[in-house]
PDB file of N, CA and C in Angstrom:
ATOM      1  N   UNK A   1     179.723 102.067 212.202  1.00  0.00           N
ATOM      2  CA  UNK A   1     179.440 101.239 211.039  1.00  0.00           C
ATOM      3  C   UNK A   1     180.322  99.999 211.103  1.00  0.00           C
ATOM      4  N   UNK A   2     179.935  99.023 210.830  1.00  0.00           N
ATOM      5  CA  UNK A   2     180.556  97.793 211.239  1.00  0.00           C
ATOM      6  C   UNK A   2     180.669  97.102 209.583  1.00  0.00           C
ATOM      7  N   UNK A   3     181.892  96.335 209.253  1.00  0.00           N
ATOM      8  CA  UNK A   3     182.375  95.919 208.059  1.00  0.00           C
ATOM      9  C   UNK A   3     182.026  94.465 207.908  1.00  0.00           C
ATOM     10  N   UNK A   4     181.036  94.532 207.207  1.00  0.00           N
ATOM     11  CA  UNK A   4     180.326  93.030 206.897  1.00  0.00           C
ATOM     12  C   UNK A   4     181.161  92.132 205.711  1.00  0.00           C
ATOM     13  N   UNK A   5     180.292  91.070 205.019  1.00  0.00           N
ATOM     14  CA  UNK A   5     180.957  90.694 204.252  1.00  0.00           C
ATOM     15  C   UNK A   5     180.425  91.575 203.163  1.00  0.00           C
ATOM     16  N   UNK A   6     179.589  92.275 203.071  1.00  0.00           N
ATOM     17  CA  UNK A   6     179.031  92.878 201.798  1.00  0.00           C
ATOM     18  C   UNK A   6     180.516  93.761 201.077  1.00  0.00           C
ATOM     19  N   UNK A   7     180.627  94.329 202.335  1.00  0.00           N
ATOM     20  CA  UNK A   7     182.008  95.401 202.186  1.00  0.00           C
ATOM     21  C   UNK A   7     183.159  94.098 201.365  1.00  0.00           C
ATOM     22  N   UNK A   8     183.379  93.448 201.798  1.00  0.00           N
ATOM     23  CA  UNK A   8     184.620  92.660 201.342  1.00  0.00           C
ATOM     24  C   UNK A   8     184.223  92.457 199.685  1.00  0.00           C
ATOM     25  N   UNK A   9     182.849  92.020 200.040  1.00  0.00           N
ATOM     26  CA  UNK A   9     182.495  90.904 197.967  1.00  0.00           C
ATOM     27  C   UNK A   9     182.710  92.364 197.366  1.00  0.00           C
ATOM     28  N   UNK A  10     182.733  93.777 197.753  1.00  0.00           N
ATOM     29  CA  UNK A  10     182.616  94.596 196.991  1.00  0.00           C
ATOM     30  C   UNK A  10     183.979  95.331 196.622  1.00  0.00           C
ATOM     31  N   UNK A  11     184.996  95.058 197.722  1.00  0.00           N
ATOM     32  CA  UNK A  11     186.357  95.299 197.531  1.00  0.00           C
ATOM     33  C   UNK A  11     186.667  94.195 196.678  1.00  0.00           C
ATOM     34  N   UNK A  12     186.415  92.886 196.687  1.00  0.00           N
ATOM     35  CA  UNK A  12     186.970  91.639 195.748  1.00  0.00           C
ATOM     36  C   UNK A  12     186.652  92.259 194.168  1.00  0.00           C
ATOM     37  N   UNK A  13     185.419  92.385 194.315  1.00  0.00           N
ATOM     38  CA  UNK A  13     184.947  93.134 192.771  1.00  0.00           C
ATOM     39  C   UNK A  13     185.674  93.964 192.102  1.00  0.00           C
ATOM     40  N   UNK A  14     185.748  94.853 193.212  1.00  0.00           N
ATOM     41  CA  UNK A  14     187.204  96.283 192.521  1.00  0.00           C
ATOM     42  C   UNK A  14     188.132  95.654 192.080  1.00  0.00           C
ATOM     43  N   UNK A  15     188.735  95.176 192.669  1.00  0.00           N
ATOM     44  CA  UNK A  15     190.204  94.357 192.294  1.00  0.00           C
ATOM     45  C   UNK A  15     190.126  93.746 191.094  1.00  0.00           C
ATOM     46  N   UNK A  16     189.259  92.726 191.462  1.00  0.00           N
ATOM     47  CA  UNK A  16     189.090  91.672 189.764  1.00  0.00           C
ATOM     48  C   UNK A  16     188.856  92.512 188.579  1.00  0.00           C
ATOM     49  N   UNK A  17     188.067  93.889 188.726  1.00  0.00           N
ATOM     50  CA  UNK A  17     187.491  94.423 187.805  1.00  0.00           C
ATOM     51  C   UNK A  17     188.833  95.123 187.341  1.00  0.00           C
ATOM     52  N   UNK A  18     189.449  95.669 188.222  1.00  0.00           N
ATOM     53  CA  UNK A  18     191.119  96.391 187.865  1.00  0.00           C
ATOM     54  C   UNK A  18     191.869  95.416 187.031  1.00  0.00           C
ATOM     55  N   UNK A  19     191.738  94.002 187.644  1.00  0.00           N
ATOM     56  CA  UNK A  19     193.045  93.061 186.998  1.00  0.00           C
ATOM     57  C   UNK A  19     192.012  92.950 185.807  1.00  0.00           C
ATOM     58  N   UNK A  20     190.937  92.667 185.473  1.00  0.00           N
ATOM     59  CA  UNK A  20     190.350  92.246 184.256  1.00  0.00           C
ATOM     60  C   UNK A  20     190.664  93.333 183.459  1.00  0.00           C
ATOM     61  N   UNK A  21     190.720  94.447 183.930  1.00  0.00           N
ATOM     62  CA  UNK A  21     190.895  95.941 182.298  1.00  0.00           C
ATOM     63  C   UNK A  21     192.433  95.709 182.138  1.00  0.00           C
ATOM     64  N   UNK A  22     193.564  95.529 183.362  1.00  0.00           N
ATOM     65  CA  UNK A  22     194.878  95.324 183.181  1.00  0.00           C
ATOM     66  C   UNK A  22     194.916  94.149 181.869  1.00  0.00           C
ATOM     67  N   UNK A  23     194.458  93.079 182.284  1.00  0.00           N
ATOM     68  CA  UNK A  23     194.172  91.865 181.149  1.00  0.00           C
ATOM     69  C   UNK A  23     194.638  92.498 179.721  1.00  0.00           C
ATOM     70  N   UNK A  24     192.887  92.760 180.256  1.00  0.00           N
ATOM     71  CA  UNK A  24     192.518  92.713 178.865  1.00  0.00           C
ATOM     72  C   UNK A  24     192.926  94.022 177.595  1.00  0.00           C
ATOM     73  N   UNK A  25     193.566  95.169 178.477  1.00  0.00           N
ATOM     74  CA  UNK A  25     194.141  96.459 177.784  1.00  0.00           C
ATOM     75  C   UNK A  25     195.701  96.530 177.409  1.00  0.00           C
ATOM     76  N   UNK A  26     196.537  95.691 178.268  1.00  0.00           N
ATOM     77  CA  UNK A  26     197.817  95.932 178.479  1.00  0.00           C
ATOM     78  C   UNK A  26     198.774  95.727 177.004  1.00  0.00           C
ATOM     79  N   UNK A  27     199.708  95.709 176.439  1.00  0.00           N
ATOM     80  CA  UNK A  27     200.505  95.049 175.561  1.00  0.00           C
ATOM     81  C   UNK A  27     201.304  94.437 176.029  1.00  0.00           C
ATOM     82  N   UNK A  28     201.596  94.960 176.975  1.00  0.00           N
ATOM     83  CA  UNK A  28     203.208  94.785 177.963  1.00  0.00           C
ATOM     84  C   UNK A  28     202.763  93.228 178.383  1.00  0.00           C
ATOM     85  N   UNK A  29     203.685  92.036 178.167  1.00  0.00           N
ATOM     86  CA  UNK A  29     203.105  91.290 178.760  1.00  0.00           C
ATOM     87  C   UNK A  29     203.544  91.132 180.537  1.00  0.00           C
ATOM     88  N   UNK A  30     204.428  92.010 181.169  1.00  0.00           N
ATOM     89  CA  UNK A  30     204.772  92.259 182.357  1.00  0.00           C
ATOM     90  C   UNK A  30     203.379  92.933 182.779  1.00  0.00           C
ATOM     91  N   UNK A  31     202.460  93.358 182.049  1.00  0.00           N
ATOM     92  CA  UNK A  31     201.159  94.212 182.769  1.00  0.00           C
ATOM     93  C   UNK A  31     200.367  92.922 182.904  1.00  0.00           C
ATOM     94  N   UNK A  32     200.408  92.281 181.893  1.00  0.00           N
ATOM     95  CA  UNK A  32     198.781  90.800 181.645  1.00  0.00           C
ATOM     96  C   UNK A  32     199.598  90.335 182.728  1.00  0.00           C
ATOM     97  N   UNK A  33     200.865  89.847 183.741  1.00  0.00           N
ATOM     98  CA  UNK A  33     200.870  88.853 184.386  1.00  0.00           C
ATOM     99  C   UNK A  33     200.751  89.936 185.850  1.00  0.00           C
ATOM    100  N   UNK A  34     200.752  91.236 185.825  1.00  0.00           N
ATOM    101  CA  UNK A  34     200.248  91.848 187.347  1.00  0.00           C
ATOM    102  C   UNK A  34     198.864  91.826 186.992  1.00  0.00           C
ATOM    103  N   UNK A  35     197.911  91.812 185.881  1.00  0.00           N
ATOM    104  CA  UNK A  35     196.830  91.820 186.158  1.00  0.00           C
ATOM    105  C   UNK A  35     196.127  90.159 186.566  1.00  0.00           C
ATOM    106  N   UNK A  36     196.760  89.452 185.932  1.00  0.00           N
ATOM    107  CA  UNK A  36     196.753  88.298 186.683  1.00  0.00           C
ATOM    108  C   UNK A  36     196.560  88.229 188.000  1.00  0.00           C
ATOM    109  N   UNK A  37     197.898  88.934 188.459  1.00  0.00           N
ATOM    110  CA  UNK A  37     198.359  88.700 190.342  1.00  0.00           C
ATOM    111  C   UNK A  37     196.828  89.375 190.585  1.00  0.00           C
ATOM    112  N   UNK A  38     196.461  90.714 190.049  1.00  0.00           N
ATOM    113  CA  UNK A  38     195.537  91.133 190.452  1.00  0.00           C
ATOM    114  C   UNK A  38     194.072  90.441 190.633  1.00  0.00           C
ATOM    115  N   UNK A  39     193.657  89.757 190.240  1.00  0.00           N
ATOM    116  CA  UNK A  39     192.697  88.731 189.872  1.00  0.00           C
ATOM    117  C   UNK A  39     192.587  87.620 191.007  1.00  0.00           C
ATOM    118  N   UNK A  40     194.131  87.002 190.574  1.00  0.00           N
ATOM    119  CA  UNK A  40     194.504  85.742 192.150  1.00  0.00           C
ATOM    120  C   UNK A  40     193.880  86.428 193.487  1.00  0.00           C
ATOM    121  N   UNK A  41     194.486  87.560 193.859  1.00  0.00           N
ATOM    122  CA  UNK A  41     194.432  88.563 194.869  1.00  0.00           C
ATOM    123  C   UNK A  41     192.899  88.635 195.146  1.00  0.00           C
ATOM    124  N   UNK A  42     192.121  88.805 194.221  1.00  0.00           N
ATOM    125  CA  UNK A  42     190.844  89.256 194.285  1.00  0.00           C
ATOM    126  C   UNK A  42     189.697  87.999 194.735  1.00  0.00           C
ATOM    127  N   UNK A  43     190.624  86.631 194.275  1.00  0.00           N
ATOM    128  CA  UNK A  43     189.955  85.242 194.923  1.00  0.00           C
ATOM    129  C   UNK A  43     190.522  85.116 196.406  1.00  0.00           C
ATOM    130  N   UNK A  44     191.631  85.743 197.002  1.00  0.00           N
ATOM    131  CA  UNK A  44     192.175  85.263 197.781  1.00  0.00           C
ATOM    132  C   UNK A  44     191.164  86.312 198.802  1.00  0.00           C
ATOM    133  N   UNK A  45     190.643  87.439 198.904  1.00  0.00           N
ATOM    134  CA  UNK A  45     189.548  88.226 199.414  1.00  0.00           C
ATOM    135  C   UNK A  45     188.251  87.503 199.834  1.00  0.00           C
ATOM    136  N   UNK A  46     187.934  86.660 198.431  1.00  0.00           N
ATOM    137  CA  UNK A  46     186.528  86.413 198.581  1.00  0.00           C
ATOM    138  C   UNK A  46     186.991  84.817 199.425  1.00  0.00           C
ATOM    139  N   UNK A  47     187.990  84.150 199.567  1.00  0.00           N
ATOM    140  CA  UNK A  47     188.425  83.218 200.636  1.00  0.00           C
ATOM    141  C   UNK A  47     188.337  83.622 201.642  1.00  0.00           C
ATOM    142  N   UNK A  48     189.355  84.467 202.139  1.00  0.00           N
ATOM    143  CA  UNK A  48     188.535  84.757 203.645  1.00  0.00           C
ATOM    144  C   UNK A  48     187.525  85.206 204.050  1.00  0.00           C
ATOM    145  N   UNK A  49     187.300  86.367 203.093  1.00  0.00           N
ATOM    146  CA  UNK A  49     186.123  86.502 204.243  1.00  0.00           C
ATOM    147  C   UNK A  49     184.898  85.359 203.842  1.00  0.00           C
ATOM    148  N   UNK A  50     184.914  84.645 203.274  1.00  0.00           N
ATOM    149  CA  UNK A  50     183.569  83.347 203.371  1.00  0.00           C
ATOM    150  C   UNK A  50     183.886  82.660 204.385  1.00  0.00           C
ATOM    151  N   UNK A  51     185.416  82.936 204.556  1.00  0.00           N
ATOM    152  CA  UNK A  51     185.560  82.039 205.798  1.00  0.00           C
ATOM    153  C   UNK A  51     185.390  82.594 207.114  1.00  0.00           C
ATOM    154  N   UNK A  52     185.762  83.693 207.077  1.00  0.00           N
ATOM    155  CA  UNK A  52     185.005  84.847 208.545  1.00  0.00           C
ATOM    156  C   UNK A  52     183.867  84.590 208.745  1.00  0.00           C
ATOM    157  N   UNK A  53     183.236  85.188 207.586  1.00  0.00           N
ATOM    158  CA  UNK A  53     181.754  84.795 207.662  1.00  0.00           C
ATOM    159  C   UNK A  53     180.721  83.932 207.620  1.00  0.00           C
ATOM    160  N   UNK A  54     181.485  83.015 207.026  1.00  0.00           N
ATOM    161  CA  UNK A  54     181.081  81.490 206.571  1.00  0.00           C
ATOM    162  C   UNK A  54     180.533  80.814 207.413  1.00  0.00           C
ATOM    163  N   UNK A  55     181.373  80.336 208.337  1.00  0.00           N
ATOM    164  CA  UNK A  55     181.243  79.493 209.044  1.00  0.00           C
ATOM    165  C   UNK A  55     182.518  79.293 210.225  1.00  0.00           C
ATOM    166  N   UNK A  56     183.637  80.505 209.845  1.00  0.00           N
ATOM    167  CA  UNK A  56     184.870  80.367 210.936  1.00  0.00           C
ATOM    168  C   UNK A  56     185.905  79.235 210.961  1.00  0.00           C
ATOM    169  N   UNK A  57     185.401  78.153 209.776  1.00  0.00           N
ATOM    170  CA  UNK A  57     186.639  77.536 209.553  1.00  0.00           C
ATOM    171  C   UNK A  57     188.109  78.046 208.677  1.00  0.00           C
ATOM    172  N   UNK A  58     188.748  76.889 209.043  1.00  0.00           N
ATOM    173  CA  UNK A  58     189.892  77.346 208.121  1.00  0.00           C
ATOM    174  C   UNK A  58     189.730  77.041 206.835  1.00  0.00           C
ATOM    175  N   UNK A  59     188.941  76.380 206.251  1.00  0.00           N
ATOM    176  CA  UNK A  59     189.226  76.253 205.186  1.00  0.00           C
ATOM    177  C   UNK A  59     189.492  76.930 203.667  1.00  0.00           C
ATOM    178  N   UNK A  60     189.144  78.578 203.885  1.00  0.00           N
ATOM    179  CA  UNK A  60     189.212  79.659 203.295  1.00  0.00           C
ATOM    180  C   UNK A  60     190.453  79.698 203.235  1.00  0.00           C
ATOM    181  N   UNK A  61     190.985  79.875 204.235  1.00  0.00           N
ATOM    182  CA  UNK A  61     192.699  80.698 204.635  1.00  0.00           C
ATOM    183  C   UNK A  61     193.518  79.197 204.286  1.00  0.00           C
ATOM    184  N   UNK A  62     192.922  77.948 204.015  1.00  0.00           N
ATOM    185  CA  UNK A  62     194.395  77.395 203.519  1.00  0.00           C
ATOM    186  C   UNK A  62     193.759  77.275 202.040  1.00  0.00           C
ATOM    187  N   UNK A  63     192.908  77.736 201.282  1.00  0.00           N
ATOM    188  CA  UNK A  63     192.821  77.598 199.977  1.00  0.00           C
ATOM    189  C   UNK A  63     193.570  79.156 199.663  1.00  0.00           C
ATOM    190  N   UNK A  64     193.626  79.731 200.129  1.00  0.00           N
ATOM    191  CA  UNK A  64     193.930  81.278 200.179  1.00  0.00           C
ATOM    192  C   UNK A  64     196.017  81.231 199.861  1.00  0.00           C
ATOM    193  N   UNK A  65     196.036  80.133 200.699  1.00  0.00           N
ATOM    194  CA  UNK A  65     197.727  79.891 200.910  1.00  0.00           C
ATOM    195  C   UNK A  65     198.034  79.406 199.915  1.00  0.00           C
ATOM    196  N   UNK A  66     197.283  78.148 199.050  1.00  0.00           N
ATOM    197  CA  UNK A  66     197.583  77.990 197.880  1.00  0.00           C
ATOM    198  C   UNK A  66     197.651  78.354 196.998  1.00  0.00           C
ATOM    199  N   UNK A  67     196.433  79.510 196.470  1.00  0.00           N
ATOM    200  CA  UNK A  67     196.398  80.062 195.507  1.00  0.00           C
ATOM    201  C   UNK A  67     197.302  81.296 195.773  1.00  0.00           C
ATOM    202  N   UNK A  68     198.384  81.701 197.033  1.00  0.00           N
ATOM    203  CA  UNK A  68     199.268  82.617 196.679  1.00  0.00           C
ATOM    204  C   UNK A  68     200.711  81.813 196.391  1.00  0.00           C
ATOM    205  N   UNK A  69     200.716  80.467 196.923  1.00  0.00           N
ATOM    206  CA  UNK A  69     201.477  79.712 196.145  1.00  0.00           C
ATOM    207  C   UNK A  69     201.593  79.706 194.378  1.00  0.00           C
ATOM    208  N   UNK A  70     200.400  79.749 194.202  1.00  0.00           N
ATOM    209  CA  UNK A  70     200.022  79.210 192.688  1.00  0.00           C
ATOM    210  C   UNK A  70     200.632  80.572 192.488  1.00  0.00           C
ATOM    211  N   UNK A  71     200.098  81.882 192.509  1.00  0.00           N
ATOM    212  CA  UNK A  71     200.494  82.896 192.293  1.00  0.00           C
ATOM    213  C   UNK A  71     202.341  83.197 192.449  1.00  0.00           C
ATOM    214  N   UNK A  72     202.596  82.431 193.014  1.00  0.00           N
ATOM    215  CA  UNK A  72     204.282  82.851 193.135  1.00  0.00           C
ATOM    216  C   UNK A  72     204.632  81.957 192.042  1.00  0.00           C
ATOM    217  N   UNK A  73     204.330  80.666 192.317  1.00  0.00           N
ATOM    218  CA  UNK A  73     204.483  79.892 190.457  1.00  0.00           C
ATOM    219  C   UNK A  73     204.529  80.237 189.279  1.00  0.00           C
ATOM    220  N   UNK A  74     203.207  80.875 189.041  1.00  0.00           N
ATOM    221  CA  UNK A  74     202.929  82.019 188.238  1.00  0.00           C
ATOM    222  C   UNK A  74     203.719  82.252 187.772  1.00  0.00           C
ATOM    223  N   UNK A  75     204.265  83.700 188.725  1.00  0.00           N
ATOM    224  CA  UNK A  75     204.915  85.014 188.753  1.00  0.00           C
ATOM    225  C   UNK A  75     206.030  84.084 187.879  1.00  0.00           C
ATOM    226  N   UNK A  76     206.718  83.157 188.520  1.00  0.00           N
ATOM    227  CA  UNK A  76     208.112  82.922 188.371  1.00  0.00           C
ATOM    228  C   UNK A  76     208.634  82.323 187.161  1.00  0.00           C
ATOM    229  N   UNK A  77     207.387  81.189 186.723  1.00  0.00           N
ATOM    230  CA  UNK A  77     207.247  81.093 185.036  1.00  0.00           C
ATOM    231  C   UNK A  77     207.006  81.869 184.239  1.00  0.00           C
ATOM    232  N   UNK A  78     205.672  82.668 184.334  1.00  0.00           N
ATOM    233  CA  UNK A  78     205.689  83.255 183.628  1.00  0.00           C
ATOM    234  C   UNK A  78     206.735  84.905 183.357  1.00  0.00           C
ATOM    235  N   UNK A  79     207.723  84.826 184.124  1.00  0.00           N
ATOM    236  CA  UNK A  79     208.617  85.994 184.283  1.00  0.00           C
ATOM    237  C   UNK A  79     209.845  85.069 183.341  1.00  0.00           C
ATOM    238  N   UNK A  80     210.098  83.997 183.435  1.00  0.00           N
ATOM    239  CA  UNK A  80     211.092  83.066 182.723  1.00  0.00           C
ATOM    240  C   UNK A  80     210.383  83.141 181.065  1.00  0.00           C
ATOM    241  N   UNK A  81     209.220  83.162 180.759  1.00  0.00           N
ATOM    242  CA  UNK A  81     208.467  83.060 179.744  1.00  0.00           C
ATOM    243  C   UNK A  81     209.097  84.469 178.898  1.00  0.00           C
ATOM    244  N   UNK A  82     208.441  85.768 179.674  1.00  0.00           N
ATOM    245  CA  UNK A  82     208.819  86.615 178.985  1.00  0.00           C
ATOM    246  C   UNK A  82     210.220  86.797 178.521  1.00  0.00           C
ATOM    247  N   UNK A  83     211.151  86.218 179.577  1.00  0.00           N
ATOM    248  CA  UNK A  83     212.296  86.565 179.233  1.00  0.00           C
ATOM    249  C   UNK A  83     212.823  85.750 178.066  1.00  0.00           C
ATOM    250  N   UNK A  84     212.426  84.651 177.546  1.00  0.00           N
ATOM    251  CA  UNK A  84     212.476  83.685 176.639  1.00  0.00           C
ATOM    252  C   UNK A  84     212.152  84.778 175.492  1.00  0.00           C
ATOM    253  N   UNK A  85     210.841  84.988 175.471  1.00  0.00           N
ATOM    254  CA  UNK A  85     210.324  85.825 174.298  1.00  0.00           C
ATOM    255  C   UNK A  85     211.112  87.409 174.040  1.00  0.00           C
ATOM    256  N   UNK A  86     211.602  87.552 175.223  1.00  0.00           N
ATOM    257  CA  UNK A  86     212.597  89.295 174.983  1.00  0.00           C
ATOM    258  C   UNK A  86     213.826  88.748 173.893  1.00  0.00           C
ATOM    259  N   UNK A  87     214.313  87.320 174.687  1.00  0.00           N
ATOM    260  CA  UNK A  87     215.973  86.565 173.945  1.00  0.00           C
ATOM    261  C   UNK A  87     215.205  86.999 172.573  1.00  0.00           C
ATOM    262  N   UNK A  88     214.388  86.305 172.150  1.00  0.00           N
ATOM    263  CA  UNK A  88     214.224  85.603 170.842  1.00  0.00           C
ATOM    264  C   UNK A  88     213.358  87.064 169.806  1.00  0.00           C
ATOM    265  N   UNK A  89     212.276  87.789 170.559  1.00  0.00           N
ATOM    266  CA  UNK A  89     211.789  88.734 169.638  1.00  0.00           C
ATOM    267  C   UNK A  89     212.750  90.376 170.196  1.00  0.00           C
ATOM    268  N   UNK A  90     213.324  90.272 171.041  1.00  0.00           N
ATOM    269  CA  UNK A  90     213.411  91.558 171.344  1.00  0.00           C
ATOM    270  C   UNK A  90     212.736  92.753 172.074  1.00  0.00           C
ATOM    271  N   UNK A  91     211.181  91.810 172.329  1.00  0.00           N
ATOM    272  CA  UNK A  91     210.303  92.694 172.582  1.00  0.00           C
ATOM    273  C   UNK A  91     209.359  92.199 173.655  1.00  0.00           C
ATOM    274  N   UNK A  92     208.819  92.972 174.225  1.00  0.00           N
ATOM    275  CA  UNK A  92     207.808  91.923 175.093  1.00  0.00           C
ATOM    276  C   UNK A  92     206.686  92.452 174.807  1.00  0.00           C
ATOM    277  N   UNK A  93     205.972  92.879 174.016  1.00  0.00           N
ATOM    278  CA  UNK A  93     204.897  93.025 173.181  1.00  0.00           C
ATOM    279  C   UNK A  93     204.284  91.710 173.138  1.00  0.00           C
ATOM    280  N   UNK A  94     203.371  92.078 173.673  1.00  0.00           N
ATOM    281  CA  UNK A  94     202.088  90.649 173.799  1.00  0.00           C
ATOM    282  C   UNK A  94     201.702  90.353 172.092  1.00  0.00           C
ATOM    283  N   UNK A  95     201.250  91.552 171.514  1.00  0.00           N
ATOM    284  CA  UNK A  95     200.891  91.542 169.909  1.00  0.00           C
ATOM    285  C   UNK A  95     202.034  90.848 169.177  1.00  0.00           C
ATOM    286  N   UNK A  96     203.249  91.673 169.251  1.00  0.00           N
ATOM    287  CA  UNK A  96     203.859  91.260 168.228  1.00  0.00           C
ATOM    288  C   UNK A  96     204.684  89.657 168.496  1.00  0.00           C
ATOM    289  N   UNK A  97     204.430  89.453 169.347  1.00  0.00           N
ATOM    290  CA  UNK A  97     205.069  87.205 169.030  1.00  0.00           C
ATOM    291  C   UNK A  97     203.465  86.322 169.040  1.00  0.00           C
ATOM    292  N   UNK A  98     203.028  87.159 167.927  1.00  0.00           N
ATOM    293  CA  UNK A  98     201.961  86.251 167.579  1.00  0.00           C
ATOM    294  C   UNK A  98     202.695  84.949 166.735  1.00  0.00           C
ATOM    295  N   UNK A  99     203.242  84.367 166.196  1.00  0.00           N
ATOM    296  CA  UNK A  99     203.981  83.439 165.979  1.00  0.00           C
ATOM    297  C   UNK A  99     205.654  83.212 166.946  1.00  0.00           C
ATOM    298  N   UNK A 100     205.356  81.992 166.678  1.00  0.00           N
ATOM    299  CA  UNK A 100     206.602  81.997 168.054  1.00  0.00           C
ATOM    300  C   UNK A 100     207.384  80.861 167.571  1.00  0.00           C
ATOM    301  N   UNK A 101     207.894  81.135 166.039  1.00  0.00           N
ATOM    302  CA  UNK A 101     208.839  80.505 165.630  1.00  0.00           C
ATOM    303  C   UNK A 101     210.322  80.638 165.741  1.00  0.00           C
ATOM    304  N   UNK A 102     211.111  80.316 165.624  1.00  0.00           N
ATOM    305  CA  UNK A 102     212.431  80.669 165.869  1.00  0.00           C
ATOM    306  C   UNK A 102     213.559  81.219 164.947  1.00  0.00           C
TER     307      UNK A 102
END
């Protein structure tokens, strides 16, 4: 059995579909930003292999490099973010700093 792109769009799917319930279920906001990563991850799949399959250029694998750039950006703000919101509420409860006064 030989691994087409069908196999890949259908592993990309899993993933996104994982980071989308992480999203959208989590409180923790340390869960909404791995379901994030999870999501990035799941574009960075459907990059290469369009590009395997595509047509064999690179141009998959350096959009692929960026968006794990973007993803380390991410990570690194939004990890400074929470920690802002732990100083100030105590909590990292996505619900409870529905106002984000001081």
């Amino acid at each position: 059995m030989e691994i087409g792109l069908h196999h890949f769009l259908v592993t990309s799917l899993l993933v996104f579909l994982c980071g989308l319930f992480t999203v959208l279920t989590r409180r923790n906001a340390i869960g909404v930003l791995m379901g994030v990563e999870l999501i990035l991850n799941s574009a960075n799949i459907n990059y290469i292999a369009f590009s395997r399959y595509g047509g064999g250029g690179y141009d998959g694998q350096v959009f692929s490099v960026f968006v794990i750039m973007l993803a380390a950006a991410e990570a690194a703000i939004g990890l400074a973010i929470v920690l802002g919101i732990y100083r100030q509420f105590e909590t990292i409860d996505v619900e409870a700093t529905d106002t984000l006064r001081g």
